[in-house]
PDB file of N, CA and C in Angstrom:
ATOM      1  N   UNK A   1      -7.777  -3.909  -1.962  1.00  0.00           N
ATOM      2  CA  UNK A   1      -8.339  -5.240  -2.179  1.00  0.00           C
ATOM      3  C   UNK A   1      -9.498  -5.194  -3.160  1.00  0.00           C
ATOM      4  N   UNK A   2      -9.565  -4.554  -4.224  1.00  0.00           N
ATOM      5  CA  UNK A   2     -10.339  -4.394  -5.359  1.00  0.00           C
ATOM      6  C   UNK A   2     -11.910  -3.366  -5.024  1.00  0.00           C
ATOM      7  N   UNK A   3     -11.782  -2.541  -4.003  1.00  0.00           N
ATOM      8  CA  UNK A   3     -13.033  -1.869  -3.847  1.00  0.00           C
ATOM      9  C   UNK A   3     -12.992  -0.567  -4.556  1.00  0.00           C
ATOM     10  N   UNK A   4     -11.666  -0.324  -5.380  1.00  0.00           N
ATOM     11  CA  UNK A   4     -12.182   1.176  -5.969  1.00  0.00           C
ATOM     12  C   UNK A   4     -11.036   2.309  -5.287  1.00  0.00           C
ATOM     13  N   UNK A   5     -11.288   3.181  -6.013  1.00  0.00           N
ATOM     14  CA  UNK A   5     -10.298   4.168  -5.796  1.00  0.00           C
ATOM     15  C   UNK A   5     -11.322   5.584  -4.784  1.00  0.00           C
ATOM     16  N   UNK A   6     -10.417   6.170  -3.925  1.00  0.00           N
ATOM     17  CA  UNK A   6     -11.581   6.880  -3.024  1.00  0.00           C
ATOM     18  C   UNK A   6     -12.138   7.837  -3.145  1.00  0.00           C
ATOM     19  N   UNK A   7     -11.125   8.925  -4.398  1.00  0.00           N
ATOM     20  CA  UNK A   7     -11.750   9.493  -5.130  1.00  0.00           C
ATOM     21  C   UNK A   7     -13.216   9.204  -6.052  1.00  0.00           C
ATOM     22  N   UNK A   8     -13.576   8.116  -6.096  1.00  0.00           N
ATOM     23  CA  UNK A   8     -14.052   7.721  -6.545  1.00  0.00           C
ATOM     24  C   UNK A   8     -15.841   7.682  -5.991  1.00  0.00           C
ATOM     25  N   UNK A   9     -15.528   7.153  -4.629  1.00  0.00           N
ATOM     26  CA  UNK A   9     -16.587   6.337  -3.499  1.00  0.00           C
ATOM     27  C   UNK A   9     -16.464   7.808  -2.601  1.00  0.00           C
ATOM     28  N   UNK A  10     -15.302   8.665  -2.512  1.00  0.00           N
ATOM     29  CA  UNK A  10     -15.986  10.217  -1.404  1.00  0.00           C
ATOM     30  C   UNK A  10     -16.638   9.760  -0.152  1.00  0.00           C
ATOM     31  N   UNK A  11     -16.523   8.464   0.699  1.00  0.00           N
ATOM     32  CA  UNK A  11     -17.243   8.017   1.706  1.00  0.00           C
ATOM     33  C   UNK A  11     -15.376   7.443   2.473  1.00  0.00           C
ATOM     34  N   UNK A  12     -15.329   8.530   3.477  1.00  0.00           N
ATOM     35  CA  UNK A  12     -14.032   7.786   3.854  1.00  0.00           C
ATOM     36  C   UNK A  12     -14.035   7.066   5.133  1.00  0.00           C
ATOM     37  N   UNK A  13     -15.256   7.029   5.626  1.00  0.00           N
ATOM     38  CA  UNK A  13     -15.717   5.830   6.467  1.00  0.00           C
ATOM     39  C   UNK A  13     -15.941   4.531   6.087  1.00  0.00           C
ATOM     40  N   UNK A  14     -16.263   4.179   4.867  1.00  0.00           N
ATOM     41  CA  UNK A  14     -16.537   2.760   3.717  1.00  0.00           C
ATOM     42  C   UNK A  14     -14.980   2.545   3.754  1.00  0.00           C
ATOM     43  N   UNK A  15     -14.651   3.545   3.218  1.00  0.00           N
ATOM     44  CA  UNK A  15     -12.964   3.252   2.549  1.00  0.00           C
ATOM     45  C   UNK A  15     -12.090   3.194   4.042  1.00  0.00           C
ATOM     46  N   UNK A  16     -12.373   3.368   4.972  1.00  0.00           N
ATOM     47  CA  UNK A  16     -11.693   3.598   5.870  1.00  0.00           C
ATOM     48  C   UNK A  16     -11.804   2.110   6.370  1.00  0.00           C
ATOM     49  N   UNK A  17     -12.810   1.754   6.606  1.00  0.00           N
ATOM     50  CA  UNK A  17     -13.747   0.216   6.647  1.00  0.00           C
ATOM     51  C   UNK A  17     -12.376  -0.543   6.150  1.00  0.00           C
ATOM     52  N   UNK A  18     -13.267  -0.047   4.788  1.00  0.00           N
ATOM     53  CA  UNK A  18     -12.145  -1.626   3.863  1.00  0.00           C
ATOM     54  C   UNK A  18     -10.701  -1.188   3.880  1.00  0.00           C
ATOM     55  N   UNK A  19     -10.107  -0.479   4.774  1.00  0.00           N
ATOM     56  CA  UNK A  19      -8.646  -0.054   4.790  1.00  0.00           C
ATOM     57  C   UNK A  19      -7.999  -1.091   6.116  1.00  0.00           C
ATOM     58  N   UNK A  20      -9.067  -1.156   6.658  1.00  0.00           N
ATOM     59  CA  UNK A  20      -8.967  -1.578   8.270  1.00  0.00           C
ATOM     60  C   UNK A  20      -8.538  -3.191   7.762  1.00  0.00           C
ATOM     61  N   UNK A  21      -9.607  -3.383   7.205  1.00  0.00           N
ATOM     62  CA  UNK A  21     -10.137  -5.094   6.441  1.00  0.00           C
ATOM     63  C   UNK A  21      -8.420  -5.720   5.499  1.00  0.00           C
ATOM     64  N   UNK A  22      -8.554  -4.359   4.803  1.00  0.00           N
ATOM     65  CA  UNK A  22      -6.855  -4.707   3.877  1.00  0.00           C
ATOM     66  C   UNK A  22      -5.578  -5.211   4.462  1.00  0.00           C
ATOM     67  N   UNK A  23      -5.530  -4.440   5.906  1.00  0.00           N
ATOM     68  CA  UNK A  23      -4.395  -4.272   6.355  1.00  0.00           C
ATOM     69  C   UNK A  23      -4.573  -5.639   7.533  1.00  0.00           C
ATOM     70  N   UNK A  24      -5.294  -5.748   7.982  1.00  0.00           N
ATOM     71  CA  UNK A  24      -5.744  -7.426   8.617  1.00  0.00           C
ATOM     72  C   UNK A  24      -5.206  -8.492   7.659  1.00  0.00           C
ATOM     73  N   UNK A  25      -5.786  -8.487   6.105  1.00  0.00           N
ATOM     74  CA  UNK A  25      -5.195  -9.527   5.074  1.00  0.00           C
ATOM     75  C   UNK A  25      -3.955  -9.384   5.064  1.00  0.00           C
ATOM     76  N   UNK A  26      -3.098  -8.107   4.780  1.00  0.00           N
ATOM     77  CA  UNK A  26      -1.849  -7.732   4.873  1.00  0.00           C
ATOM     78  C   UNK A  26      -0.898  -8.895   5.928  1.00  0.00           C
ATOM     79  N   UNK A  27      -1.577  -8.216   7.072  1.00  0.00           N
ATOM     80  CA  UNK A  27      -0.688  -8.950   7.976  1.00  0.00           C
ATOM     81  C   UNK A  27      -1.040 -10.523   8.068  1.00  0.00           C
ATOM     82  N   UNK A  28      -2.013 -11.107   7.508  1.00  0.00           N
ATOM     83  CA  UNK A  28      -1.817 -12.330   7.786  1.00  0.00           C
ATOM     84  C   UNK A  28      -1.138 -12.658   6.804  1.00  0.00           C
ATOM     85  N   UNK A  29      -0.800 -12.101   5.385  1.00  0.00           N
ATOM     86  CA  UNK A  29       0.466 -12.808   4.508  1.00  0.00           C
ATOM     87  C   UNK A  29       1.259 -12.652   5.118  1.00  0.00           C
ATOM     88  N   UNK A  30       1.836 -11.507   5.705  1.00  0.00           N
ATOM     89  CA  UNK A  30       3.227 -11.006   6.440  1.00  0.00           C
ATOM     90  C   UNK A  30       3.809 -11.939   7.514  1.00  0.00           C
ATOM     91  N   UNK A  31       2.414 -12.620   7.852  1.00  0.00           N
ATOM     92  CA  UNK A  31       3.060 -13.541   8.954  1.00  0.00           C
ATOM     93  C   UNK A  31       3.459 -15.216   8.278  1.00  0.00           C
ATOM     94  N   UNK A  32       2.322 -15.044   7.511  1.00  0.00           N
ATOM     95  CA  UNK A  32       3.119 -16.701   6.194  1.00  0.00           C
ATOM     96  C   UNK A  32       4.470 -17.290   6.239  1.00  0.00           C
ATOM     97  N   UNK A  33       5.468 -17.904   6.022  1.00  0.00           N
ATOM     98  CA  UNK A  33       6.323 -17.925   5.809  1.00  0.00           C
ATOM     99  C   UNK A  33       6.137 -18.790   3.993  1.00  0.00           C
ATOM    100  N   UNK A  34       5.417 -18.995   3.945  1.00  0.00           N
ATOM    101  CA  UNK A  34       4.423 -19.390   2.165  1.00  0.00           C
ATOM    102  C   UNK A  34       4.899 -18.716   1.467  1.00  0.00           C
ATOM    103  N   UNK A  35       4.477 -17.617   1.772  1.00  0.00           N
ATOM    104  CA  UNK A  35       4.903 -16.573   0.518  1.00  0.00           C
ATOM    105  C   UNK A  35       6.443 -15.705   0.995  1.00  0.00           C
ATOM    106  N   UNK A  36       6.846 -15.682  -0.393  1.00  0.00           N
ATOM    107  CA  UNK A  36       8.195 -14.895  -0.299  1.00  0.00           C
ATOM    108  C   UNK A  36       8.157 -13.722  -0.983  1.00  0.00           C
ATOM    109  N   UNK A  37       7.165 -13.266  -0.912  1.00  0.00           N
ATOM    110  CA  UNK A  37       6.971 -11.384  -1.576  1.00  0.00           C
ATOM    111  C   UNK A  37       5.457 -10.999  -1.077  1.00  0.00           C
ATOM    112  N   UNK A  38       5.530 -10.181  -0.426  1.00  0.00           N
ATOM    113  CA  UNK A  38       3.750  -9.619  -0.089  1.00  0.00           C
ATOM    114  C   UNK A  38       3.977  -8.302  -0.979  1.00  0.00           C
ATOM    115  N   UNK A  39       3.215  -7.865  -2.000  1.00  0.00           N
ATOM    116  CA  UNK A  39       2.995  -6.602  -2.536  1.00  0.00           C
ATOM    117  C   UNK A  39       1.839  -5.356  -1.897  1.00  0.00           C
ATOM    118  N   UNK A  40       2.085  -4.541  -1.407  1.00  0.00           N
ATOM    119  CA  UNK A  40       1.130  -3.779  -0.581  1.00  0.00           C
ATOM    120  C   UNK A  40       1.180  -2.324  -1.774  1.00  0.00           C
ATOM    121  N   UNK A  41       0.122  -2.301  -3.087  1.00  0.00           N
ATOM    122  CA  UNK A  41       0.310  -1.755  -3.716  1.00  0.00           C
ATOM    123  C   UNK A  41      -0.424  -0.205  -3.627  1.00  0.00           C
ATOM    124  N   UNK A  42       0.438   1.027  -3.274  1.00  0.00           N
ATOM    125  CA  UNK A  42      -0.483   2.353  -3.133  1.00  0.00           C
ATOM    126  C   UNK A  42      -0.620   2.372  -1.858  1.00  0.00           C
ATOM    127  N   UNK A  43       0.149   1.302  -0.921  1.00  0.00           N
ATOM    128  CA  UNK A  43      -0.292   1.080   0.788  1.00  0.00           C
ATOM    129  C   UNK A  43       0.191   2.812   0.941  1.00  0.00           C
ATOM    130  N   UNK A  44       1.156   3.267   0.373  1.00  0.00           N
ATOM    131  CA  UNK A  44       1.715   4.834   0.631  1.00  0.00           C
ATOM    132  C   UNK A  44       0.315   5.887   1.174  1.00  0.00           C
ATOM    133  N   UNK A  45      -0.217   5.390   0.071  1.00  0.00           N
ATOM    134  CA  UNK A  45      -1.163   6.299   0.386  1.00  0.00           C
ATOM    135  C   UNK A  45      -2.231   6.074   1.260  1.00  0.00           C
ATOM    136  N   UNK A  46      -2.870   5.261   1.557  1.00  0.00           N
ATOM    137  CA  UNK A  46      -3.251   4.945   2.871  1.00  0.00           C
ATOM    138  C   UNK A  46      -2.820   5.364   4.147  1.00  0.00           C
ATOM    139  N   UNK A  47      -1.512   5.635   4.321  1.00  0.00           N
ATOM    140  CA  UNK A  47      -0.573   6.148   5.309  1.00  0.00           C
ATOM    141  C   UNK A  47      -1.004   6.867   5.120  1.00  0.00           C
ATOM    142  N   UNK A  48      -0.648   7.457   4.163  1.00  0.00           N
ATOM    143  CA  UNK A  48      -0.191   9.003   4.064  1.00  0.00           C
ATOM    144  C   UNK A  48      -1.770   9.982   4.172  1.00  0.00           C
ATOM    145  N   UNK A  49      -3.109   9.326   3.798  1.00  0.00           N
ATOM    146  CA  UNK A  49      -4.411  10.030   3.870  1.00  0.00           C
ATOM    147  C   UNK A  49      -4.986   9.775   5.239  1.00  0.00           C
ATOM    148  N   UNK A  50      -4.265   8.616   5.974  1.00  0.00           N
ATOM    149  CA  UNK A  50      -4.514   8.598   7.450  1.00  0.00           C
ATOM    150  C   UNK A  50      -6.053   7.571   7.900  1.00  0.00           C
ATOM    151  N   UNK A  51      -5.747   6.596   6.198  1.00  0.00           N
ATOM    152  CA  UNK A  51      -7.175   5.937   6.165  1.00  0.00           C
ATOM    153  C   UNK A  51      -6.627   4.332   7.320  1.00  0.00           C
ATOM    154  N   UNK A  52      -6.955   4.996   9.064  1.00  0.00           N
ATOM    155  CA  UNK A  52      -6.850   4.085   9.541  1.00  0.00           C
ATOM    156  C   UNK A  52      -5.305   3.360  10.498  1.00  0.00           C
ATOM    157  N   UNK A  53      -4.970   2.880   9.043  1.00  0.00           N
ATOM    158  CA  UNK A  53      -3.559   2.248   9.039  1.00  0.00           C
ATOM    159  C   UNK A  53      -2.401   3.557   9.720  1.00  0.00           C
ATOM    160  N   UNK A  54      -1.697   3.664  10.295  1.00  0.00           N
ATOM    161  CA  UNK A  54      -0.516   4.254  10.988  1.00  0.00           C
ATOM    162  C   UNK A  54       0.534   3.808  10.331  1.00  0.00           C
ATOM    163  N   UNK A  55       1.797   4.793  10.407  1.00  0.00           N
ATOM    164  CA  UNK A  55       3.296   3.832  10.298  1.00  0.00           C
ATOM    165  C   UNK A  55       3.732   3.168  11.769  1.00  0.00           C
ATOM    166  N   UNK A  56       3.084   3.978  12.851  1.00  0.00           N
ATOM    167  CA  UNK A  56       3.807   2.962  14.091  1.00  0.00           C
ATOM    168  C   UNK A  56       2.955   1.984  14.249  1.00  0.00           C
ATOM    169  N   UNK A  57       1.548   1.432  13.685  1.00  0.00           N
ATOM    170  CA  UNK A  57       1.200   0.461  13.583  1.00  0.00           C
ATOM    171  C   UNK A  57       1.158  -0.575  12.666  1.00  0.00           C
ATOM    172  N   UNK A  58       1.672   0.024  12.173  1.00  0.00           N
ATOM    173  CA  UNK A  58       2.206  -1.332  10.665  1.00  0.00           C
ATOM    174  C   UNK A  58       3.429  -1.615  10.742  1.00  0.00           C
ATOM    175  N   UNK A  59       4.462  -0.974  10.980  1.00  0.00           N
ATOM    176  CA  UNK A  59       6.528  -1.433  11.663  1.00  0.00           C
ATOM    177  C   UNK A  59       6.433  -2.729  12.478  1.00  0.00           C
ATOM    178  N   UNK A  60       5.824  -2.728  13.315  1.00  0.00           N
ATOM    179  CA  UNK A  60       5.522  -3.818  13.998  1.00  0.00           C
ATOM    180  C   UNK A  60       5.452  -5.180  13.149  1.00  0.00           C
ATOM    181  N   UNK A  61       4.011  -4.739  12.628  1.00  0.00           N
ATOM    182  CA  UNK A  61       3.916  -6.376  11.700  1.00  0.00           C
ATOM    183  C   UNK A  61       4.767  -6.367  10.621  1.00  0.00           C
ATOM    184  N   UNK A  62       5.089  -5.253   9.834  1.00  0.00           N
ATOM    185  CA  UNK A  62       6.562  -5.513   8.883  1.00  0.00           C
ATOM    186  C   UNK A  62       7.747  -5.972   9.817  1.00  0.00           C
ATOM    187  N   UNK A  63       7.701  -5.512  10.872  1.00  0.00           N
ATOM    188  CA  UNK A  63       9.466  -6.027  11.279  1.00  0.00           C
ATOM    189  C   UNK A  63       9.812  -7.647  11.689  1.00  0.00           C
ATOM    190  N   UNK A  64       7.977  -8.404  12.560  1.00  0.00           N
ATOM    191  CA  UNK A  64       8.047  -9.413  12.413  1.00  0.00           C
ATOM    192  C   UNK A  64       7.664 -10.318  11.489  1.00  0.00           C
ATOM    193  N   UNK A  65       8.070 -10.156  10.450  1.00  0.00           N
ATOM    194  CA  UNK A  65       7.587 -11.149   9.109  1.00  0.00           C
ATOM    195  C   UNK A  65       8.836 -11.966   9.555  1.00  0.00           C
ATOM    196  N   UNK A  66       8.166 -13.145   8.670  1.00  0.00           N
ATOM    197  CA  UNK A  66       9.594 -13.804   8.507  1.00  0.00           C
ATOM    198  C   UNK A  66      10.702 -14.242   7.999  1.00  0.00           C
ATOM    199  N   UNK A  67      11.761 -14.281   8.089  1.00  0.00           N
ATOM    200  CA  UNK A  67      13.043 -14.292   7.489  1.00  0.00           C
ATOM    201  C   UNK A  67      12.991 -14.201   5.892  1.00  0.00           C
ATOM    202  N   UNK A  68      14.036 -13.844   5.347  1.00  0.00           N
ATOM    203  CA  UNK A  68      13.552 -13.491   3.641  1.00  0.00           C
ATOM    204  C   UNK A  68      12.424 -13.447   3.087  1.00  0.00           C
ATOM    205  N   UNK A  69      11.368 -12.972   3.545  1.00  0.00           N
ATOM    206  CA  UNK A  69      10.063 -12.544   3.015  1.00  0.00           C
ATOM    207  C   UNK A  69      10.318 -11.276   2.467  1.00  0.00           C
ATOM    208  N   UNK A  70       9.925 -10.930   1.307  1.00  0.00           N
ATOM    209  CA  UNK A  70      10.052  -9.440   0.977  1.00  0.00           C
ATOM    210  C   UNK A  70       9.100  -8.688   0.957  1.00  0.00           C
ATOM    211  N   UNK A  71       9.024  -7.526   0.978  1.00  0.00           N
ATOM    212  CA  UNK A  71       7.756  -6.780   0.976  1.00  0.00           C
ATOM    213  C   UNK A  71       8.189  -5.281   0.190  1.00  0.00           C
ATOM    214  N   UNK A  72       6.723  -5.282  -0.717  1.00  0.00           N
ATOM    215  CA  UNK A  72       7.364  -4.465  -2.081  1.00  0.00           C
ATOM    216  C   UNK A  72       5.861  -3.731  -1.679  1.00  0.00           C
ATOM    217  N   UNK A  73       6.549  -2.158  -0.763  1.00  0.00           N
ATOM    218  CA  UNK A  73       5.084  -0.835  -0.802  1.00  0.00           C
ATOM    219  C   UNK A  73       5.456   0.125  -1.588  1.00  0.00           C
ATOM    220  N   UNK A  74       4.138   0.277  -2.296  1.00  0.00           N
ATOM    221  CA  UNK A  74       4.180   1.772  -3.447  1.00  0.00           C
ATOM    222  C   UNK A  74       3.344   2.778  -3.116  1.00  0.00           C
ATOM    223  N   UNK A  75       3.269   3.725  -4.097  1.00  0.00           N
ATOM    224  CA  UNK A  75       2.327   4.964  -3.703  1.00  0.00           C
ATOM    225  C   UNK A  75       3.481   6.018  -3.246  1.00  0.00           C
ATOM    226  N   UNK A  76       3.276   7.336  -3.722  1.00  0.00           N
ATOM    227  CA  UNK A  76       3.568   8.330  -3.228  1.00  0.00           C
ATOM    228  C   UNK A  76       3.855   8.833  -2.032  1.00  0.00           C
ATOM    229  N   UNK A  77       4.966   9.669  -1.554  1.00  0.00           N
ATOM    230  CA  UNK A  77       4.845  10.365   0.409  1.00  0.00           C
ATOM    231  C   UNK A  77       4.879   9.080   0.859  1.00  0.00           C
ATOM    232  N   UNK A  78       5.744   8.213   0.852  1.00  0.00           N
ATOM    233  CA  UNK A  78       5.936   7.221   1.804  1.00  0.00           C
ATOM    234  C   UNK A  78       6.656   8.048   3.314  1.00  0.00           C
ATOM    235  N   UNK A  79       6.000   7.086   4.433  1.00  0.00           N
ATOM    236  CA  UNK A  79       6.523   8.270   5.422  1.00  0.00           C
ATOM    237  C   UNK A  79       7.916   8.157   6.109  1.00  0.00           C
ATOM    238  N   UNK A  80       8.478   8.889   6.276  1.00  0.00           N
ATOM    239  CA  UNK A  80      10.179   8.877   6.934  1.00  0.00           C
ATOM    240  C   UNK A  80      10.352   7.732   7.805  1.00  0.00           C
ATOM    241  N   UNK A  81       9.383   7.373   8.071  1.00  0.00           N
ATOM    242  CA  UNK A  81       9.724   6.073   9.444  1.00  0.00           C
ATOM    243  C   UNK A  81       9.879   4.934   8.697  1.00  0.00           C
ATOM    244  N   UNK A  82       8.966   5.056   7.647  1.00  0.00           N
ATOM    245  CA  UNK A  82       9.080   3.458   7.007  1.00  0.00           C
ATOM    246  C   UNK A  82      10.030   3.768   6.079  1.00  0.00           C
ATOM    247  N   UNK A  83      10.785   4.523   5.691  1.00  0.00           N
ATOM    248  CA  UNK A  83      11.938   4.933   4.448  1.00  0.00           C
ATOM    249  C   UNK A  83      13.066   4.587   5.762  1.00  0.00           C
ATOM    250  N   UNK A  84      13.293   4.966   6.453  1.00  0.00           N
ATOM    251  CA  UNK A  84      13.881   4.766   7.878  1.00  0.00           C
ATOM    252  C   UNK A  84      13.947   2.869   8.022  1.00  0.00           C
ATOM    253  N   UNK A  85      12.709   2.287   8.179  1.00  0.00           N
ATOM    254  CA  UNK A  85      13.086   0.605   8.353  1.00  0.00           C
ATOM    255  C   UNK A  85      13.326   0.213   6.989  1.00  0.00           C
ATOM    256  N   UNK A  86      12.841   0.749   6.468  1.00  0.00           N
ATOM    257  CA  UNK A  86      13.439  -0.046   4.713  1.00  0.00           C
ATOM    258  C   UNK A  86      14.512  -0.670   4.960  1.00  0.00           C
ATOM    259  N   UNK A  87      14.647  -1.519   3.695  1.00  0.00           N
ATOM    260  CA  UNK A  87      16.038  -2.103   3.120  1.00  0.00           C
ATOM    261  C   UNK A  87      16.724  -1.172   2.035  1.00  0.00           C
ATOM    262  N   UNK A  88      15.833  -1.149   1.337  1.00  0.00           N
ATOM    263  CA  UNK A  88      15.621  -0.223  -0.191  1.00  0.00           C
ATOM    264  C   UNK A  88      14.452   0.377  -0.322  1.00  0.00           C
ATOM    265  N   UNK A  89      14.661   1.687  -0.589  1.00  0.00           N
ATOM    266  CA  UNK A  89      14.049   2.673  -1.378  1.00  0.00           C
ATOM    267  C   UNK A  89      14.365   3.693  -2.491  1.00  0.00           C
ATOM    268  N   UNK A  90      13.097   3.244  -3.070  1.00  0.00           N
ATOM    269  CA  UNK A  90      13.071   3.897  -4.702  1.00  0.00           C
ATOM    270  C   UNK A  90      12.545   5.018  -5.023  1.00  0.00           C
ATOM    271  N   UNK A  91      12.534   6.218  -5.974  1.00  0.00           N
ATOM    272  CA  UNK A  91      11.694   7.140  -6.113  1.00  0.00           C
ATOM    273  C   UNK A  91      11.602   7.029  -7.555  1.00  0.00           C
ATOM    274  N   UNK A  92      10.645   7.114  -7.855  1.00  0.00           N
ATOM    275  CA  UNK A  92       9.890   6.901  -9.128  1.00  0.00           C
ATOM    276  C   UNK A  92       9.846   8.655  -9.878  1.00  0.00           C
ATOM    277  N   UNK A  93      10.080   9.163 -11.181  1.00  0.00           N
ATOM    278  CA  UNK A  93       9.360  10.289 -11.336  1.00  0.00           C
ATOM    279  C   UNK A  93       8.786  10.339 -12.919  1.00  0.00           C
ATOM    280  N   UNK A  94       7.563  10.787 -12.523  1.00  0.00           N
ATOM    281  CA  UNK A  94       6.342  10.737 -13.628  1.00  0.00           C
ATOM    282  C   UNK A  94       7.424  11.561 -14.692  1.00  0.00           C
ATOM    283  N   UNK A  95       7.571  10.732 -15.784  1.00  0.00           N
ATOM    284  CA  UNK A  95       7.817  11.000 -17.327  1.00  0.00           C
ATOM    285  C   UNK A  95       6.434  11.276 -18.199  1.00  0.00           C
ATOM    286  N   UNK A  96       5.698  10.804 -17.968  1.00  0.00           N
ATOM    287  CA  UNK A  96       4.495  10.884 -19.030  1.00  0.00           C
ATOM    288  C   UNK A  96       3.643   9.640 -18.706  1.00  0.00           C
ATOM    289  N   UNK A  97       1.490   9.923 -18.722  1.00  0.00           N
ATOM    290  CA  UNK A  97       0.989   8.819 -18.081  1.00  0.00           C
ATOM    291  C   UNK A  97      -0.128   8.785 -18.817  1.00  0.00           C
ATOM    292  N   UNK A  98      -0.620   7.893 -19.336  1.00  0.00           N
ATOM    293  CA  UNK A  98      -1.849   8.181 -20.322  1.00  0.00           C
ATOM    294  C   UNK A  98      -3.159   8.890 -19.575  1.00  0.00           C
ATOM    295  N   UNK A  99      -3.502   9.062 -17.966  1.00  0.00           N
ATOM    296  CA  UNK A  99      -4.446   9.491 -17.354  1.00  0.00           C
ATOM    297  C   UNK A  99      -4.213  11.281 -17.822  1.00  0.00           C
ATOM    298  N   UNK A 100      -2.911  11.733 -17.966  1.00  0.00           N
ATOM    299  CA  UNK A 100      -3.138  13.014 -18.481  1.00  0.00           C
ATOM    300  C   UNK A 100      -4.068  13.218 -19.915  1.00  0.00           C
ATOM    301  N   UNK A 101      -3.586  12.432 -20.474  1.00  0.00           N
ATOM    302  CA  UNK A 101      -4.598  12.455 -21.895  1.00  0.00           C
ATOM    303  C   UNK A 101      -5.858  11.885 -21.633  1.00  0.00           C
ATOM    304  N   UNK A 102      -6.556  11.950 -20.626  1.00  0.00           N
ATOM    305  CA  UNK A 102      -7.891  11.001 -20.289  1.00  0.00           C
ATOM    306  C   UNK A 102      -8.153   9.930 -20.234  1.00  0.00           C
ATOM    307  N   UNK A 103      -6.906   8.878 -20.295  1.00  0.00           N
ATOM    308  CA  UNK A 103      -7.499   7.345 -20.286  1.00  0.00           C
ATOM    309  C   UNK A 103      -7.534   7.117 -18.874  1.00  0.00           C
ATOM    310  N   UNK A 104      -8.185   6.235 -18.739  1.00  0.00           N
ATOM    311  CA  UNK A 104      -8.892   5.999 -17.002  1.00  0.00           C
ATOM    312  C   UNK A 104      -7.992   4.646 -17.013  1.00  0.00           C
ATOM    313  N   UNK A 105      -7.663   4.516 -15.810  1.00  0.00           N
ATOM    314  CA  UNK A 105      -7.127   3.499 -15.284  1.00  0.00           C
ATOM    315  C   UNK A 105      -7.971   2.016 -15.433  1.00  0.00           C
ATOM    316  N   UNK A 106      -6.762   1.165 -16.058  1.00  0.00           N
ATOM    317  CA  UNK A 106      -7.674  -0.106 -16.886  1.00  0.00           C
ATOM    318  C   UNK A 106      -7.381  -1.296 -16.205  1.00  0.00           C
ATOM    319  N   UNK A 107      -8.372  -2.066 -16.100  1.00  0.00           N
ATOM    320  CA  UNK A 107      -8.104  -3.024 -15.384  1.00  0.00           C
ATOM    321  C   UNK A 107      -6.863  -4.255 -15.820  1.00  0.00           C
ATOM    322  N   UNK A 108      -6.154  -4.823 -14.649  1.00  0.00           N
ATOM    323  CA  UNK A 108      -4.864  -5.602 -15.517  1.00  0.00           C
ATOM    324  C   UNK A 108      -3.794  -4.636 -15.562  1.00  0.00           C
ATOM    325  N   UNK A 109      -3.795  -3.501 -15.610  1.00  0.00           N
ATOM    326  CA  UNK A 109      -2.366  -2.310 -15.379  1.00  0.00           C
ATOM    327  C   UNK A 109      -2.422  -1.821 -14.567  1.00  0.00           C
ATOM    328  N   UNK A 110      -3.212  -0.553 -14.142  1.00  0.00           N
ATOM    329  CA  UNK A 110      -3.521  -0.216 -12.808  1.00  0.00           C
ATOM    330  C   UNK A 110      -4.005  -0.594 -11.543  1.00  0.00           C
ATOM    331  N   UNK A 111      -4.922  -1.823 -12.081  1.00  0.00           N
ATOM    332  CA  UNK A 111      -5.839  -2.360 -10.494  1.00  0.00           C
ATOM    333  C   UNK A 111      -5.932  -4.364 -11.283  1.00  0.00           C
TER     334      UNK A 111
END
């Protein structure tokens, strides 16, 4: 939700904070029937660094969304349970990224 990357901030109690805070907003789109796409972008990794959020506590509020709502999660190491409730899953593999050549992640593409 725009606070920064955690590499960044090294405080994984702040980030853990605003992980808690994200995933509250999360689920109140999830429960919308308003919107017909929630994007949970890099949510992978949140899982996967253990900031907070669980997969057996997030299945829950993904499974009751409602009817044709879609939900589009990215990030790396997505975990077997949620590749498991999917509909579709994708694997992405790095061809080439300008952060190898030093450009820093710019606002409007990355965040």
């Amino acid at each position: 939700m725009g606070e920064g990357y955690t590499w960044e901030t090294q405080d994984r109690e702040r980030d853990t904070g605003f992980a808690q805070q994200a995933w509250a907003k999360a689920c109140e789109f999830l429960g919308d029937p308003s919107y017909g796409m929630v994007i949970l972008d890099e949510f992978n990794i949140a899982l996967q660094q253990g900031y907070y959020v669980h997969v057996d506590k997030i299945l829950p509020c993904l499974q009751a969304r409602p009817p044709m709502q879609h939900v589009v999660i990215t990030g790396r190491g997505a975990p077997a349970e949620l590749m498991e409730a999917a509909d579709l899953v994708t694997e992405m593999k790095q061809v080439k990224h300008p952060f190898s050549k030093g450009i820093k992640a710019q606002p409007g593409v990355e965040f």
